[in-house]
N, C-alpha and C. Protein backbone atom coordinates (compact mmCIF):
# COMPACT_ATOMS: atom_id res chain seq x y z
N UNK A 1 -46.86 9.66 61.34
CA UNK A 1 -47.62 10.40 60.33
C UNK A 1 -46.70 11.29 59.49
N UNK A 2 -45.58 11.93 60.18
CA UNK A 2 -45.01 12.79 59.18
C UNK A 2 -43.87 12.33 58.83
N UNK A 3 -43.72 10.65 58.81
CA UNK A 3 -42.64 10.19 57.86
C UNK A 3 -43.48 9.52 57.10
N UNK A 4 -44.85 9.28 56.54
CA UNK A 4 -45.75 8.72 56.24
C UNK A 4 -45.82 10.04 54.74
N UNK A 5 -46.17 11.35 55.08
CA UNK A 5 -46.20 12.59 54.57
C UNK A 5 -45.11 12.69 53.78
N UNK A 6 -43.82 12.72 54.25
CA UNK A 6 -42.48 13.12 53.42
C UNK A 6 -42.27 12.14 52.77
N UNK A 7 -43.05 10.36 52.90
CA UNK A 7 -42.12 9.33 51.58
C UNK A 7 -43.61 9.69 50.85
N UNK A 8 -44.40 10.21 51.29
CA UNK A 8 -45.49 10.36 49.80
C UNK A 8 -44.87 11.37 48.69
N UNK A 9 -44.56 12.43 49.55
CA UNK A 9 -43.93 13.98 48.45
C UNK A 9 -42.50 13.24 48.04
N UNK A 10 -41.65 12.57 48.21
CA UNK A 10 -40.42 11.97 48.05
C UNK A 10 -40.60 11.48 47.11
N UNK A 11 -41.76 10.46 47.02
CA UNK A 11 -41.76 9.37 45.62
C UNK A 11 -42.17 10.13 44.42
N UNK A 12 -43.05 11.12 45.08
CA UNK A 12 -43.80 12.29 43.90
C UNK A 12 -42.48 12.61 43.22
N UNK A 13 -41.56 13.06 43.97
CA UNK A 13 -40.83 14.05 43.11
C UNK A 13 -39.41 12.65 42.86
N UNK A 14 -39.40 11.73 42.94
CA UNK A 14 -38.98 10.63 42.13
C UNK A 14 -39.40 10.23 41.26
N UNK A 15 -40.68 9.86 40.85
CA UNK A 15 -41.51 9.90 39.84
C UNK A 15 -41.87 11.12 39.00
N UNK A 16 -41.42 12.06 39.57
CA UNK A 16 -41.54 13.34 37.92
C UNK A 16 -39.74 13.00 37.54
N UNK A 17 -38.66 12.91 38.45
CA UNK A 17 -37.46 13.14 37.79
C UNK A 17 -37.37 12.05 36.98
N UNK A 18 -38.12 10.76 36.92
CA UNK A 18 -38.24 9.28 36.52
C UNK A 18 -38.66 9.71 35.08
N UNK A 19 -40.02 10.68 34.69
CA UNK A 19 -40.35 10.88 34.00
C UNK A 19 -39.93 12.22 32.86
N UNK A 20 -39.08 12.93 33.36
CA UNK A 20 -37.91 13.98 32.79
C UNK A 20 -36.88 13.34 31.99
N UNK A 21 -36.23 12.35 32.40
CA UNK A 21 -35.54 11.87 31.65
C UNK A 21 -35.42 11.22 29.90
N UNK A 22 -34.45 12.05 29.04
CA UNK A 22 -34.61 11.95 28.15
C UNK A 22 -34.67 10.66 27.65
N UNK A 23 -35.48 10.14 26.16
CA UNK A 23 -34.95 8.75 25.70
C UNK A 23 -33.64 8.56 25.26
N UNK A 24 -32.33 9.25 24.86
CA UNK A 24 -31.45 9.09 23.97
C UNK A 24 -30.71 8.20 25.34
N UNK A 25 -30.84 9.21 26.80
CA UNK A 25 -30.27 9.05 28.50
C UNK A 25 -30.28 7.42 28.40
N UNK A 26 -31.91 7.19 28.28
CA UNK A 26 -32.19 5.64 28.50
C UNK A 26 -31.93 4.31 27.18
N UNK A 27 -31.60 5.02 26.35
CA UNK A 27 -31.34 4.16 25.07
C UNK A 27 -30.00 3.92 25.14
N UNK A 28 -28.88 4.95 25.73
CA UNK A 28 -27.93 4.85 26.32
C UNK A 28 -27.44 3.86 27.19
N UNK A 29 -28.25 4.21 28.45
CA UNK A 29 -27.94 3.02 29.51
C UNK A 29 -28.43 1.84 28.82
N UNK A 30 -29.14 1.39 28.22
CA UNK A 30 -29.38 -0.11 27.90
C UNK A 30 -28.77 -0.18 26.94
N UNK A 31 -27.95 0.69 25.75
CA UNK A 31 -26.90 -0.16 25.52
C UNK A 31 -25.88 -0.39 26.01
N UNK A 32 -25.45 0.64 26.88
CA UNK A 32 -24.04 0.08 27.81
C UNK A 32 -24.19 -1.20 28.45
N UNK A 33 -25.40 -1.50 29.05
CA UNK A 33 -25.87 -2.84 29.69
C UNK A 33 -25.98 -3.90 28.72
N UNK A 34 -26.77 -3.45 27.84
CA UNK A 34 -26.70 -4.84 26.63
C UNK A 34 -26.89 -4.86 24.99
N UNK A 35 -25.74 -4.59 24.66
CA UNK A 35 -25.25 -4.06 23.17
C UNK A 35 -26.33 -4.58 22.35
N UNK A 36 -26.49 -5.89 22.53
CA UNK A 36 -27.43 -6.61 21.58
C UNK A 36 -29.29 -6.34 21.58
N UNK A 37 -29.57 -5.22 22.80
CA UNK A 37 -31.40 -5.61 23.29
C UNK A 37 -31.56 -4.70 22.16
N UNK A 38 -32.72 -5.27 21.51
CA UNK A 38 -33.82 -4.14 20.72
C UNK A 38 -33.37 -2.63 20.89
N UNK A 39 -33.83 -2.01 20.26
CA UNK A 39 -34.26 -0.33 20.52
C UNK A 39 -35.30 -0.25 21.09
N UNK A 40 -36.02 0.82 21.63
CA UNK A 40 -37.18 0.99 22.25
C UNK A 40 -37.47 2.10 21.51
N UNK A 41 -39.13 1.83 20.97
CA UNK A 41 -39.66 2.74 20.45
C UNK A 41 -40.00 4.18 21.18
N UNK A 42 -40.23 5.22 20.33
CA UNK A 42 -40.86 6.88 21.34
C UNK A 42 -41.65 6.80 21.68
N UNK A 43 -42.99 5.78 21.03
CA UNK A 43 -44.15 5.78 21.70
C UNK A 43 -43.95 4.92 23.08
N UNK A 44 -43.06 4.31 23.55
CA UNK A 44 -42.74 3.48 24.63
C UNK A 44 -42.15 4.26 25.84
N UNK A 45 -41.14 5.42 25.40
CA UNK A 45 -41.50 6.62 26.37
C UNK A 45 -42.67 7.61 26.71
N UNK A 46 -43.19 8.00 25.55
CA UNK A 46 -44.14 8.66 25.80
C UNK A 46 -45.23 7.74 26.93
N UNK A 47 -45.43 6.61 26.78
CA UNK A 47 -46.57 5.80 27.43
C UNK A 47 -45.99 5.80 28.99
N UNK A 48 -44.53 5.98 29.29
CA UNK A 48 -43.57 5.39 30.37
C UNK A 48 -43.69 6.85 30.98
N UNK A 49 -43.85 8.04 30.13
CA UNK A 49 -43.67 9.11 31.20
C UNK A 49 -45.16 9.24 31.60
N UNK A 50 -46.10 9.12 30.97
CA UNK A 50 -47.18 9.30 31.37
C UNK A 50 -47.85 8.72 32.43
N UNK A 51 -47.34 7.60 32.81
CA UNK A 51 -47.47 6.65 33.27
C UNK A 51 -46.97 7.38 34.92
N UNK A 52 -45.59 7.68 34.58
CA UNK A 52 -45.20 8.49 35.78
C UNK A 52 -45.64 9.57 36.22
N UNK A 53 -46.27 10.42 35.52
CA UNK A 53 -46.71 11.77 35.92
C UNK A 53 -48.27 11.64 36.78
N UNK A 54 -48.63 10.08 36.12
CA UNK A 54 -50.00 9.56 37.02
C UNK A 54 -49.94 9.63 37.87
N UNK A 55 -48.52 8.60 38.44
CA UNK A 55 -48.63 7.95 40.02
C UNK A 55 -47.75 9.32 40.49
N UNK A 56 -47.10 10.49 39.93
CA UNK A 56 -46.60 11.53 40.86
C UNK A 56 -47.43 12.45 41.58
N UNK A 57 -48.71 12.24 40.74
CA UNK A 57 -50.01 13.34 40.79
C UNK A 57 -50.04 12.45 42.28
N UNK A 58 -50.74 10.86 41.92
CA UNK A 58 -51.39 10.05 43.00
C UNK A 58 -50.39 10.08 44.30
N UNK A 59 -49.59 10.42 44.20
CA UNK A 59 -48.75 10.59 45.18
C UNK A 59 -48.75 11.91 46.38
N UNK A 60 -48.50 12.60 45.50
CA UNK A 60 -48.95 14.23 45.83
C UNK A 60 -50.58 14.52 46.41
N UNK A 61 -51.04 14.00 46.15
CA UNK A 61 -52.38 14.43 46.33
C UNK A 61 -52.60 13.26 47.41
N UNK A 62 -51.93 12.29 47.74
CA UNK A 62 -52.29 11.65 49.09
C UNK A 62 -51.29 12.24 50.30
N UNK A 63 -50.66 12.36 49.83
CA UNK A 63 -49.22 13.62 50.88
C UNK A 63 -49.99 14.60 51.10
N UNK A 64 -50.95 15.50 50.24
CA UNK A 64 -51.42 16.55 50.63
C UNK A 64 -52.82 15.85 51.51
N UNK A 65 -53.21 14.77 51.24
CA UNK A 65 -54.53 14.47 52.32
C UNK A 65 -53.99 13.82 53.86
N UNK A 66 -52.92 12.94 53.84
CA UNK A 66 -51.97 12.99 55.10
C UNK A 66 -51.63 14.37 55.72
N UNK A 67 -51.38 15.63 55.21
CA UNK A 67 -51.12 16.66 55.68
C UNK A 67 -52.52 17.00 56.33
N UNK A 68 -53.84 16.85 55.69
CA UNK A 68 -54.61 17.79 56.06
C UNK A 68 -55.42 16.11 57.57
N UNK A 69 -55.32 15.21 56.99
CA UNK A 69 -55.67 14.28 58.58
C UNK A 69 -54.49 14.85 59.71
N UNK A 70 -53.30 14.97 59.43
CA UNK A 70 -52.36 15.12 60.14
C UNK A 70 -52.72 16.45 61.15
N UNK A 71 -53.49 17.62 60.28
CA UNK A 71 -53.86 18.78 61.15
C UNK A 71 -55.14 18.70 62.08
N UNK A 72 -55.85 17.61 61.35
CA UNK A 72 -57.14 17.86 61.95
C UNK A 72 -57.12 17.06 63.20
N UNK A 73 -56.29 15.92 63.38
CA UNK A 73 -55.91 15.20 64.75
C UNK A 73 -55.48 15.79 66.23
N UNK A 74 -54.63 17.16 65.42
CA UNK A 74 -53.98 17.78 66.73
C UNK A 74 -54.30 18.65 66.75
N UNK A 75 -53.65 19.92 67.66
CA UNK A 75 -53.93 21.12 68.18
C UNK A 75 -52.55 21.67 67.44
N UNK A 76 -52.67 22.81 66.78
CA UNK A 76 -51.74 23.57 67.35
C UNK A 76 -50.85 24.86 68.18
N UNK A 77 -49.86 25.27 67.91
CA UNK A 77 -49.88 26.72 69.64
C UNK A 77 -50.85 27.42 69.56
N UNK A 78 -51.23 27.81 67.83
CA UNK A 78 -51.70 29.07 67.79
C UNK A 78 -53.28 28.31 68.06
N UNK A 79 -53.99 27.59 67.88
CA UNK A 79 -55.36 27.12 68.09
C UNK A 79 -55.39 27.15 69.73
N UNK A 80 -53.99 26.68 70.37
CA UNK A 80 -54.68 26.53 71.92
C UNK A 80 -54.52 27.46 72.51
N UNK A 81 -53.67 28.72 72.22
CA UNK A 81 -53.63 29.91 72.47
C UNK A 81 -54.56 30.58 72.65
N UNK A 82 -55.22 30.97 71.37
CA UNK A 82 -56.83 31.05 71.27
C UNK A 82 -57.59 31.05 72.06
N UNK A 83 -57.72 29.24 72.02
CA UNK A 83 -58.61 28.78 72.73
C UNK A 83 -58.95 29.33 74.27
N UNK A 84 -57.73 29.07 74.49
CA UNK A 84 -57.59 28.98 76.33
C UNK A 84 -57.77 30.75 76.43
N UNK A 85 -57.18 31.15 75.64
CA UNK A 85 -57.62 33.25 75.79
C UNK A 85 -58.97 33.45 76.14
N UNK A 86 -60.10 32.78 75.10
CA UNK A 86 -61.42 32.68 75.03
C UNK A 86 -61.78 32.16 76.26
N UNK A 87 -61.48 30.93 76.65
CA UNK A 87 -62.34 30.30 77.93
C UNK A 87 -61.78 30.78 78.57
N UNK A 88 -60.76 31.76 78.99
CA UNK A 88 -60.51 32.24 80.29
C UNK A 88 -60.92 33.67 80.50
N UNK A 89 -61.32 34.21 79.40
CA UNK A 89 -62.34 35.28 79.24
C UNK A 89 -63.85 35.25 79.78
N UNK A 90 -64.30 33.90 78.50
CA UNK A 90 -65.61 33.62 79.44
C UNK A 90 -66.02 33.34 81.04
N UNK A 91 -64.53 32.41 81.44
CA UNK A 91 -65.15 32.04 82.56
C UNK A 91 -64.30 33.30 83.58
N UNK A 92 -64.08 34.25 83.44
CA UNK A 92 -63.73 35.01 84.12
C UNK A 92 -64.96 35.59 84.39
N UNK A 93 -65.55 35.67 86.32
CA UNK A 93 -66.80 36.22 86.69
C UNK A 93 -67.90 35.26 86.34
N UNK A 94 -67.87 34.22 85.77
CA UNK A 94 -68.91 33.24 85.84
C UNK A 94 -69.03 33.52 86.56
N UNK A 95 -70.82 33.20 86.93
CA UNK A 95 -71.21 33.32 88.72
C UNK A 95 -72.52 31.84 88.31
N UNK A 96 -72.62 31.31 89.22
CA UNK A 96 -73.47 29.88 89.53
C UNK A 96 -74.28 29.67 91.03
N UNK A 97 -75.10 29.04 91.12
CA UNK A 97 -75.74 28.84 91.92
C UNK A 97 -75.81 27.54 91.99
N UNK A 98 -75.47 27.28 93.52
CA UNK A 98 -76.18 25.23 93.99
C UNK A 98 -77.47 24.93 94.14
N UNK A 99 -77.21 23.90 94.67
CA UNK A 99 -78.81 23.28 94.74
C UNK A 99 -79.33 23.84 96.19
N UNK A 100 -78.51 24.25 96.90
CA UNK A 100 -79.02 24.88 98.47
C UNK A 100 -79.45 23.35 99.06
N UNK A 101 -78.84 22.13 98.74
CA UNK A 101 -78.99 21.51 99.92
C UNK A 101 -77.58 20.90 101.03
N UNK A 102 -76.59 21.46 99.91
CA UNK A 102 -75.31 20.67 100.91
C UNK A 102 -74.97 21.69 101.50
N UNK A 103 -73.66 21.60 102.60
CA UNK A 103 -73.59 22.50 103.75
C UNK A 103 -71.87 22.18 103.45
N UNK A 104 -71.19 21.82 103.17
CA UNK A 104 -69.54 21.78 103.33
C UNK A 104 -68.90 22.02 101.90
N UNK A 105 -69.81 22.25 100.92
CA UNK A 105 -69.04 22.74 99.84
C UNK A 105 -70.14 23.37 98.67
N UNK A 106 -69.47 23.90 97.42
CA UNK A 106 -70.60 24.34 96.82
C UNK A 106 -70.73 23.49 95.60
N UNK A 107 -72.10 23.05 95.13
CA UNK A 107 -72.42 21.89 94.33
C UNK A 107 -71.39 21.85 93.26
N UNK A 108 -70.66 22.80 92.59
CA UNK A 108 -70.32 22.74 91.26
C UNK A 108 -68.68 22.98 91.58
N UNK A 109 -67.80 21.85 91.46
CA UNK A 109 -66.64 21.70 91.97
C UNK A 109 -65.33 21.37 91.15
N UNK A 110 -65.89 20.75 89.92
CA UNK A 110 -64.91 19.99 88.95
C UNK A 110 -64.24 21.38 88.13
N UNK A 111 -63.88 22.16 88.34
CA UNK A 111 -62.66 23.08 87.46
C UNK A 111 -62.27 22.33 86.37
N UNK A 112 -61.63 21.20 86.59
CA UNK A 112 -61.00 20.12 85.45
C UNK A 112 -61.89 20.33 84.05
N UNK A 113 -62.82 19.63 84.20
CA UNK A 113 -63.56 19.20 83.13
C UNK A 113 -64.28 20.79 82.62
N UNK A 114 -64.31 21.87 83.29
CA UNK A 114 -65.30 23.13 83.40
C UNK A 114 -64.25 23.59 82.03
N UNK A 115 -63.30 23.69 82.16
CA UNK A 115 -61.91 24.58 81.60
C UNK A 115 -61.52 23.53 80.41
N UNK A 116 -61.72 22.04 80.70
CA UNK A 116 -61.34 21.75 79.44
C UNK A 116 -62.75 21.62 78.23
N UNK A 117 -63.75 21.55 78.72
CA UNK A 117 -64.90 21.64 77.68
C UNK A 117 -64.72 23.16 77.19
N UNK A 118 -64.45 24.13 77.89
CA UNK A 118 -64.38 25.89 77.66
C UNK A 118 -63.38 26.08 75.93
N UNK A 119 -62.13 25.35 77.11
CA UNK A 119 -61.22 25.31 75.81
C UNK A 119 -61.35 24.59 74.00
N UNK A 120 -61.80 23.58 74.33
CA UNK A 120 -62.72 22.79 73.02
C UNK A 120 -63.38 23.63 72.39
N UNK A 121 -64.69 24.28 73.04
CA UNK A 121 -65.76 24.95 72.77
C UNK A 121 -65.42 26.03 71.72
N UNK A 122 -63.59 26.68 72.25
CA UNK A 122 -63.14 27.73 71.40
C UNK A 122 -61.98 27.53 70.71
N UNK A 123 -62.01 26.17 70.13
CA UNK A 123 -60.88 25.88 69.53
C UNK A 123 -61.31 26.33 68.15
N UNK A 124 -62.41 26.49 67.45
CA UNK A 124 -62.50 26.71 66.03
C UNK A 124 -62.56 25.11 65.38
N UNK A 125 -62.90 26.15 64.10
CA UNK A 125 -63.62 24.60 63.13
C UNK A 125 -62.00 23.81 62.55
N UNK A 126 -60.84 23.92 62.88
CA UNK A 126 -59.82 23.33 62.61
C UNK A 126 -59.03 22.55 63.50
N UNK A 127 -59.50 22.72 64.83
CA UNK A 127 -59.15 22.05 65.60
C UNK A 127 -59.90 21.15 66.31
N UNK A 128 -59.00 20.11 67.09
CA UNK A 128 -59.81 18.50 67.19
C UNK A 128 -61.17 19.14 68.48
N UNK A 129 -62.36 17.99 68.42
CA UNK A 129 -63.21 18.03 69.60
C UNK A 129 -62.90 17.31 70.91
N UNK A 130 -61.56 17.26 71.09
CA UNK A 130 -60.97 16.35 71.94
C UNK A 130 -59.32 16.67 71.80
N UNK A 131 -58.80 16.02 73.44
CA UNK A 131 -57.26 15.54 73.06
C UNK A 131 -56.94 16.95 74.11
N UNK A 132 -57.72 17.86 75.04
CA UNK A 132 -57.35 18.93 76.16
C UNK A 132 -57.62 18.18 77.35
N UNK A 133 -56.50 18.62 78.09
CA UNK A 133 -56.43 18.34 79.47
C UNK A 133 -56.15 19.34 80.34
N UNK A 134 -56.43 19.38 81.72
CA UNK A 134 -56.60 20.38 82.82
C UNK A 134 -56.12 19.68 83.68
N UNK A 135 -54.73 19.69 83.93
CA UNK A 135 -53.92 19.03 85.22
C UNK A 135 -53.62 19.67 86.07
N UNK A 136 -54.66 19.43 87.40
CA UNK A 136 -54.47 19.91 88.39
C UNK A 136 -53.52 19.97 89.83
N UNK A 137 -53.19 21.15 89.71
CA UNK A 137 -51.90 20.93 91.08
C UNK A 137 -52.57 20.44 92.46
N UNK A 138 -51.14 19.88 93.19
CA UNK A 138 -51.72 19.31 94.32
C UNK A 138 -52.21 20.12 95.31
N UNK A 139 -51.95 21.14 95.54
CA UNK A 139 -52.27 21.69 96.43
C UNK A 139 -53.58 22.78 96.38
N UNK A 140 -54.79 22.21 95.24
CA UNK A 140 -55.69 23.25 94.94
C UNK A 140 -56.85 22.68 96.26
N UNK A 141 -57.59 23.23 96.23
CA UNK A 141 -59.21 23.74 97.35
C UNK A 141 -60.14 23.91 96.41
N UNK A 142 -61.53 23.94 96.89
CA UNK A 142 -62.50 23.86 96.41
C UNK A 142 -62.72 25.69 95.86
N UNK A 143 -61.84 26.34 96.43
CA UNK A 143 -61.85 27.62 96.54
C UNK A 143 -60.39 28.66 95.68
N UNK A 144 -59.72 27.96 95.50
CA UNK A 144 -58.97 28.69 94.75
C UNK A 144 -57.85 27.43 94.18
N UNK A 145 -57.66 27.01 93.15
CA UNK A 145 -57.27 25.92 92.15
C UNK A 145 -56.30 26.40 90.99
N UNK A 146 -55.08 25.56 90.56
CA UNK A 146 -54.66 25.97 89.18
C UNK A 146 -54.47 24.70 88.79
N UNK A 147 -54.43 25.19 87.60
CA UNK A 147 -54.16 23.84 86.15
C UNK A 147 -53.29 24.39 84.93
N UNK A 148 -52.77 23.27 84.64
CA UNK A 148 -52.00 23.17 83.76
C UNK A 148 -52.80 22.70 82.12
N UNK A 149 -53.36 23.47 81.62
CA UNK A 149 -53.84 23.22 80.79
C UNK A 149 -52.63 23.23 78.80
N UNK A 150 -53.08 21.57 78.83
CA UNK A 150 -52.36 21.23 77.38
C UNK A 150 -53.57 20.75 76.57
N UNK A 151 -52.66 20.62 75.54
CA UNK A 151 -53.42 20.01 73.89
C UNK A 151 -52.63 18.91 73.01
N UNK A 152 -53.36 17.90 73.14
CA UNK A 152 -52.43 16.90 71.28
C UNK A 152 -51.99 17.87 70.43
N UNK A 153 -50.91 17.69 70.13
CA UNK A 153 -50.24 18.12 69.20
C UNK A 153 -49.32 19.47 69.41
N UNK A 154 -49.80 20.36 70.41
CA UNK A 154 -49.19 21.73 70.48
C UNK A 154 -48.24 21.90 71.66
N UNK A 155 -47.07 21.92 72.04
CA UNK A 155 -46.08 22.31 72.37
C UNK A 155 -46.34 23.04 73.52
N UNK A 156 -46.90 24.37 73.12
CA UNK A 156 -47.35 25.18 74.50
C UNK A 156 -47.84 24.75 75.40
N UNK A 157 -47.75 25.30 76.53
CA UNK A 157 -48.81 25.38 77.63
C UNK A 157 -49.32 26.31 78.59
N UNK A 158 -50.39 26.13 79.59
CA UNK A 158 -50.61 27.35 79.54
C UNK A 158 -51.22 27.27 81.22
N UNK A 159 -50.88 28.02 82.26
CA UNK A 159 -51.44 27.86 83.91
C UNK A 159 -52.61 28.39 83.85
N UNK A 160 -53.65 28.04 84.39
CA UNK A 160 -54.66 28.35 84.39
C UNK A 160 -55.63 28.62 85.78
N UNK A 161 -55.23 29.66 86.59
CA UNK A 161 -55.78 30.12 88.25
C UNK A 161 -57.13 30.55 88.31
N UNK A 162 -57.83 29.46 88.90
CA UNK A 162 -59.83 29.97 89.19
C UNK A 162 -59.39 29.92 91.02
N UNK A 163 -60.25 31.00 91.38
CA UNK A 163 -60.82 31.91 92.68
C UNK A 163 -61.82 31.66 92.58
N UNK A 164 -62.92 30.50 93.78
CA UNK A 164 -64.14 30.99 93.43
C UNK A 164 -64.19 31.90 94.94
N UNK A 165 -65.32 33.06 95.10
CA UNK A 165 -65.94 33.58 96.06
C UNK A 165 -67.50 33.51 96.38
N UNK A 166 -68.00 33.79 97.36
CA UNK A 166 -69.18 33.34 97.90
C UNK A 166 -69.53 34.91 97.54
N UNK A 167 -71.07 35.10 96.83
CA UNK A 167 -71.71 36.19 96.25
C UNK A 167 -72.90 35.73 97.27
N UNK A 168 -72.98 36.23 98.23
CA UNK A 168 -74.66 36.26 99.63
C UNK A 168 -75.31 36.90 98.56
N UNK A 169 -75.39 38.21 97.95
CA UNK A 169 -76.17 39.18 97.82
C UNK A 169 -76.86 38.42 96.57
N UNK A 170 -76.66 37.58 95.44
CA UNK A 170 -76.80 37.00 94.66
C UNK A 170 -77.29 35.24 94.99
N UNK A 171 -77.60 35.22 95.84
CA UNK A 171 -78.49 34.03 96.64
C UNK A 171 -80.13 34.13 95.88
N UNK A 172 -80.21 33.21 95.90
CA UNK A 172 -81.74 33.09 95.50
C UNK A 172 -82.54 32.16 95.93
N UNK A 173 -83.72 32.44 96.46
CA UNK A 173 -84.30 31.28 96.90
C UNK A 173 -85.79 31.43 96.26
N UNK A 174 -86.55 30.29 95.19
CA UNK A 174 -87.51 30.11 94.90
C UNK A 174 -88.80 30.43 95.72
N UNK A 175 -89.88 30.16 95.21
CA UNK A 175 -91.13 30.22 95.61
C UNK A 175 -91.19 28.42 95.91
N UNK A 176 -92.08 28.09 97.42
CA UNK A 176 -92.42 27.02 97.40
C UNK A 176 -93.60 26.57 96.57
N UNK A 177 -93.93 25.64 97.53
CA UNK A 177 -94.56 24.27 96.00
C UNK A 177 -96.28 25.37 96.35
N UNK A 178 -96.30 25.53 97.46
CA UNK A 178 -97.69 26.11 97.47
C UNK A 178 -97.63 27.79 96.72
N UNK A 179 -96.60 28.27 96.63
CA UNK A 179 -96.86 29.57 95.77
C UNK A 179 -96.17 30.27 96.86
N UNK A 180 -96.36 29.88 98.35
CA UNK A 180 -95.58 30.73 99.41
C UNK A 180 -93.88 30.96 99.36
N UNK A 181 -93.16 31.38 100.00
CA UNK A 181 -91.82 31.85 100.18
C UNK A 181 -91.25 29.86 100.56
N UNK A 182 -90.19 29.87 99.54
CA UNK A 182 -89.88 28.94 99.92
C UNK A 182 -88.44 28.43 100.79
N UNK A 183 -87.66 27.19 101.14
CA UNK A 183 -87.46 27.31 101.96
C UNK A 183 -85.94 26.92 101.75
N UNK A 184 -85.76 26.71 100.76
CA UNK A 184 -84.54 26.56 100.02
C UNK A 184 -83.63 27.51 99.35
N UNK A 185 -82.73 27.87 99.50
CA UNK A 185 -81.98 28.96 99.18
C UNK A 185 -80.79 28.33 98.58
N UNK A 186 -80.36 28.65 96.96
CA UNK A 186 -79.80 28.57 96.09
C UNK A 186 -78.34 29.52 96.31
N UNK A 187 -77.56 29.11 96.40
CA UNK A 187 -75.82 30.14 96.72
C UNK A 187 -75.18 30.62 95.86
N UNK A 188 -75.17 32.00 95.81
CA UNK A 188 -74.29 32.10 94.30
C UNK A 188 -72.95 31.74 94.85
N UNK A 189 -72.10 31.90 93.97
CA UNK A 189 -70.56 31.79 94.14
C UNK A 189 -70.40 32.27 92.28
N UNK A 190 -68.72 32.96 92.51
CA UNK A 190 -68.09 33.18 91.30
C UNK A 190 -67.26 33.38 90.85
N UNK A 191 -66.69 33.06 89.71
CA UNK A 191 -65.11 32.82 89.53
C UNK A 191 -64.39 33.66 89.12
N UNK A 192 -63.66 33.80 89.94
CA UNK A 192 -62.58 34.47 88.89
C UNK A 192 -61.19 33.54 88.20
N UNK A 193 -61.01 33.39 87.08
CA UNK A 193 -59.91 32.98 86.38
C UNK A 193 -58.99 33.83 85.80
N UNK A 194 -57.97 33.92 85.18
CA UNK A 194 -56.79 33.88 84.98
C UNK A 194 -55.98 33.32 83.98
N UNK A 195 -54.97 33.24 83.56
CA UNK A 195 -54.18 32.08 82.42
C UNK A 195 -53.12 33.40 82.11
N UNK A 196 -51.63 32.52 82.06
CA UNK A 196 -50.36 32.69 82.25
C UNK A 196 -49.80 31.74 80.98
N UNK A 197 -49.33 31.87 80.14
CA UNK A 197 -48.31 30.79 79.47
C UNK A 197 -47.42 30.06 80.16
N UNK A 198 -47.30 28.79 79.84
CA UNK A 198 -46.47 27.90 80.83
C UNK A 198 -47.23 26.94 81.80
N UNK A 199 -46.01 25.84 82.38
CA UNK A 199 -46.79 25.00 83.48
C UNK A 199 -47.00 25.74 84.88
N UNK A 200 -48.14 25.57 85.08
CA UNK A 200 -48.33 25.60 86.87
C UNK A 200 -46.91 25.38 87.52
């Protein structure tokens, strides 16, 4: 893409110096080349520069729309910077509740996908809806986890440490189906996160 970008602005500004050039310059070179060709009329430059200043415009103005696809594809530091500041704000102290029926872990487990939708969410209207990842180290638990959170296009990166803890006091358990006390009890748990510049 951005050798795609620089031969668009390249030809632009080949095509204005194409079209700068005086007629006496070019009446010149073609007679050194061939004593005998015609003259060329002024209206034959005038038509020849104009001609060039077209395709320098058309040039320029597709270099400048390659620039602006070129931004909207990727991320960059300062967008994922941002970003990841924001979702690690929000999800700092999230607190959640399960379904109260499993017994060896708590329903809501994927960190991965939690942190990279967060980060999207606060990328702003210039950056892509896609292209974040949350690479998780080997040695994380259902209970305390880090990631390496990156972006297309941006350079940086950034560690990203969730703690969840078990909140009893924040348990909830519904009313059953008859209106009585029911029998299911909902678990809070809640996170604490973190974020460091750099890999995990």
């Amino acid at each position: 893409m951005s050798a795609m970008i620089a031969l668009s602005f390249g030809i632009a500004v080949v095509l204005l110096l194409a079209a700068c050039v005086k007629a006496d310059r070019v009446r010149g070179w073609r007679q050194s080349l061939n004593p005998s060709a015609p003259d060329v009329p002024d209206a034959f430059f005038v038509v020849g520069r104009v001609i060039f200043l077209i395709m320098a415009g058309v040039m320029v103005f597709e270099g400048f729309n390659l620039l602006r696809v070129s931004a909207d594809s990727g991320w960059s530091d300062d967008e994922l910077t941002s970003a990841v500041r924001q979702a690690t704000g929000d999800l700092d102290g999230w607190m959640y509740r399960d379904d109260g029926l499993t017994t060896d872990s708590a329903y809501f487990d994927d960190y991965a996908s939690l942190l990279e939708d967060k980060v999207i969410q606060y990328g702003g209207g210039g950056a892509p809806q896609s292209g974040v990842g949350a690479d998780p180290a080997d040695a994380n638990t259902d209970t305390d986890a880090y990631f390496t959170v990156r972006a297309d296009g941006a350079d940086v990166a950034f560690c990203t440490h969730i703690e969840r803890t078990r909140r009893t006091k924040d348990d909830y358990t519904p009313p059953g189906i008859a209106g009585g006390e029911g029998t299911i009890t909902q678990r809070a748990y809640r996170l604490a996160v973190t974020t460091q510049e750099g890999e995990c």
